[in-house]
PDB file of N, CA and C in Angstrom:
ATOM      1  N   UNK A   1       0.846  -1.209   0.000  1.00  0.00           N
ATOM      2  CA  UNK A   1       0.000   0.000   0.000  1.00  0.00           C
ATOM      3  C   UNK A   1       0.875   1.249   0.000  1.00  0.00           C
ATOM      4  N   UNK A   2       1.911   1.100   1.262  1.00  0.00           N
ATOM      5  CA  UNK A   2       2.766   2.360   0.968  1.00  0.00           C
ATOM      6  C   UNK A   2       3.246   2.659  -0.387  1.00  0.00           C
ATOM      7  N   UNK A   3       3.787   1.541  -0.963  1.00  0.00           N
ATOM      8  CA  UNK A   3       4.437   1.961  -2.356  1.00  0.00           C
ATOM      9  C   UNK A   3       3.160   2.432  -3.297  1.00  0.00           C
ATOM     10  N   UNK A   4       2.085   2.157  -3.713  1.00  0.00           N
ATOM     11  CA  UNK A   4       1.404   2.627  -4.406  1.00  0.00           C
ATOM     12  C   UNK A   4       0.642   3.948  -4.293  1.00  0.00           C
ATOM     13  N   UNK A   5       0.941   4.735  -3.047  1.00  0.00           N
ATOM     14  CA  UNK A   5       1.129   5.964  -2.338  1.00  0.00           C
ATOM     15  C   UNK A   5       2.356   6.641  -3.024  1.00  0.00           C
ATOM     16  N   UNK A   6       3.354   6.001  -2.226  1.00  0.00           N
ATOM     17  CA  UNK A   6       4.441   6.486  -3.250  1.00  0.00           C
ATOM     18  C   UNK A   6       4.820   6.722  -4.450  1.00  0.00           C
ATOM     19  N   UNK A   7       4.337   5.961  -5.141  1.00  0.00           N
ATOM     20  CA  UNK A   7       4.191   6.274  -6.677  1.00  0.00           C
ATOM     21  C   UNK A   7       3.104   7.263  -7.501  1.00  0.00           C
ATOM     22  N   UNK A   8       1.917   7.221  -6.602  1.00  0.00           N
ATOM     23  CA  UNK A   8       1.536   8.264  -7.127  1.00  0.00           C
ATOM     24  C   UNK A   8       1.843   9.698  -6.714  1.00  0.00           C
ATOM     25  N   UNK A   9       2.452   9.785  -5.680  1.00  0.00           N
ATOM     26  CA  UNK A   9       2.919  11.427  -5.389  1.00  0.00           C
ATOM     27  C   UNK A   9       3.925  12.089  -6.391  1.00  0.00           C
ATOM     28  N   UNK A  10       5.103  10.380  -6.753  1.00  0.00           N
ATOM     29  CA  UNK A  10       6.121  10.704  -7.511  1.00  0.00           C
ATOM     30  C   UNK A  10       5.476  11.371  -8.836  1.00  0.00           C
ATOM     31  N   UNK A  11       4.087  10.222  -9.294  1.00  0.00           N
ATOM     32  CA  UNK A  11       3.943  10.771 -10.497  1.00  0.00           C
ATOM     33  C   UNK A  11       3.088  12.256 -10.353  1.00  0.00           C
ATOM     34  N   UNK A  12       2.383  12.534  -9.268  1.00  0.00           N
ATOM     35  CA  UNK A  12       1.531  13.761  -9.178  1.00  0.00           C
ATOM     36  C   UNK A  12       2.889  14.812  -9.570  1.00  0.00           C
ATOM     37  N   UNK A  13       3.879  14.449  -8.781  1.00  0.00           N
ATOM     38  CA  UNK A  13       4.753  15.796  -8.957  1.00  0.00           C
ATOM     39  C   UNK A  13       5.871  15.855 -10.537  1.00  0.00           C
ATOM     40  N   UNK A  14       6.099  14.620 -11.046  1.00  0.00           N
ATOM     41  CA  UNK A  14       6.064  14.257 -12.190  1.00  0.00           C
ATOM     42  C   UNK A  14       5.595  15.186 -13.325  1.00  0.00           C
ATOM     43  N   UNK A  15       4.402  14.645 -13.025  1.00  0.00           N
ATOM     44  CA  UNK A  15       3.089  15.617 -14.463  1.00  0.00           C
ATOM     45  C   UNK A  15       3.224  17.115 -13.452  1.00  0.00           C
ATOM     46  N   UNK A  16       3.253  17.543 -12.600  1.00  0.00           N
ATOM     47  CA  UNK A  16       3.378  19.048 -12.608  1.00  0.00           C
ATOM     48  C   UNK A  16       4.103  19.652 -12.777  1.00  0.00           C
ATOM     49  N   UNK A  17       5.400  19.088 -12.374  1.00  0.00           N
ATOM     50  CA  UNK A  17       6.762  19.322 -13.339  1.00  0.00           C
ATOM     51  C   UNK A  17       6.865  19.705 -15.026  1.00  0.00           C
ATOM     52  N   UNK A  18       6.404  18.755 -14.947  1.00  0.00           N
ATOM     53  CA  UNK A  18       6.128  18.809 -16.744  1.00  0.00           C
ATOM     54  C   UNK A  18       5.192  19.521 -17.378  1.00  0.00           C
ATOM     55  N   UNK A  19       4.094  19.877 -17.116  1.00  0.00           N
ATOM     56  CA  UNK A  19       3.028  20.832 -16.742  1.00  0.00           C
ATOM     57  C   UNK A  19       3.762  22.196 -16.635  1.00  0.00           C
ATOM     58  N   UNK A  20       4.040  22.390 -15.613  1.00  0.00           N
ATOM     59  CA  UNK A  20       4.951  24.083 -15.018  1.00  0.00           C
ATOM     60  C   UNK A  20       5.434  24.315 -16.023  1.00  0.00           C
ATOM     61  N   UNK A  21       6.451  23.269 -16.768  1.00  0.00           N
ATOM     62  CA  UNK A  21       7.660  23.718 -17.857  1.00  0.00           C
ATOM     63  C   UNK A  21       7.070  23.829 -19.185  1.00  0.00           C
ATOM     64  N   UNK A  22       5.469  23.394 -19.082  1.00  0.00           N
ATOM     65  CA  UNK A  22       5.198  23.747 -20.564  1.00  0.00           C
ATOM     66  C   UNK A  22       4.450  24.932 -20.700  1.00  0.00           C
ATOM     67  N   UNK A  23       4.541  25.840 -19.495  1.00  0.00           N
ATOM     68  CA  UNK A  23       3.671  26.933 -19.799  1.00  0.00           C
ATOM     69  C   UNK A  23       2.531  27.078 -18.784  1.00  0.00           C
ATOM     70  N   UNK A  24       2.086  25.734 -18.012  1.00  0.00           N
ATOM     71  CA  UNK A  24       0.816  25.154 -17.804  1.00  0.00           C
ATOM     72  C   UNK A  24       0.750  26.399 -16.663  1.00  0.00           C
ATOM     73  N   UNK A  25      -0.420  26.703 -15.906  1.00  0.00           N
ATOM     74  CA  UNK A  25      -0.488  27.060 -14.711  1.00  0.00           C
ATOM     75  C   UNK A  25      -0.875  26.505 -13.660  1.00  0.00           C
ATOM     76  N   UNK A  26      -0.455  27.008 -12.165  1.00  0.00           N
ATOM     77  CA  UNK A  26      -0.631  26.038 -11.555  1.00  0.00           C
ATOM     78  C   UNK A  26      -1.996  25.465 -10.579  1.00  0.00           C
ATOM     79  N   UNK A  27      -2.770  26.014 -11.256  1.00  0.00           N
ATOM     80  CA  UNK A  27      -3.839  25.375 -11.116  1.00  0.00           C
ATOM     81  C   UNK A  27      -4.586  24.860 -11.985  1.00  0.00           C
ATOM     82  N   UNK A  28      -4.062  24.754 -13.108  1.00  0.00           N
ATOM     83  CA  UNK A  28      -4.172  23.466 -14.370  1.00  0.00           C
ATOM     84  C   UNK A  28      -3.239  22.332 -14.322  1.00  0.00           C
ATOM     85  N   UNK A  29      -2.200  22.771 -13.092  1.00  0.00           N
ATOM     86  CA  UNK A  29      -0.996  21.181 -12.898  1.00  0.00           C
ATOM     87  C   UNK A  29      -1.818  20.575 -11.551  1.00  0.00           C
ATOM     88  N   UNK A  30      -2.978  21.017 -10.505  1.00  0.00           N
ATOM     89  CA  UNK A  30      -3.339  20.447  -9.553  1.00  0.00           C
ATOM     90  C   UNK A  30      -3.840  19.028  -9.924  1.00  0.00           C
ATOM     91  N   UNK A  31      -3.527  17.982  -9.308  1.00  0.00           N
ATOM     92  CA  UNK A  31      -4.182  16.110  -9.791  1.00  0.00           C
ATOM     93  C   UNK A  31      -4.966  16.332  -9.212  1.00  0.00           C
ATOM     94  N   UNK A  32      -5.693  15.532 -10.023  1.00  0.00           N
ATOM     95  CA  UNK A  32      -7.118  15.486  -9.812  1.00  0.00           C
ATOM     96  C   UNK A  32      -7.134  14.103  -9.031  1.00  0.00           C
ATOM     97  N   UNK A  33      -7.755  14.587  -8.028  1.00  0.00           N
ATOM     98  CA  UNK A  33      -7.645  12.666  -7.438  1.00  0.00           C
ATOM     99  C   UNK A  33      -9.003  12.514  -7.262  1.00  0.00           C
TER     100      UNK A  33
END
């Protein structure tokens, strides 16, 4: 369970990373959970 926690934070911050650098803003990089 922890790891599949873990992996999604990695990827939440992942895609906002990538998001931020394309211009995105940051409340178009918030995950949607």
């Amino acid at each position: 369970m922890l790891a599949v926690i873990g992996g999604a934070i990695v990827l939440s911050v992942t895609v906002w990373i990538y998001r931020r650098r394309n211009g995105g803003g940051v409340a178009a990089a918030k995950p949607r959970v």
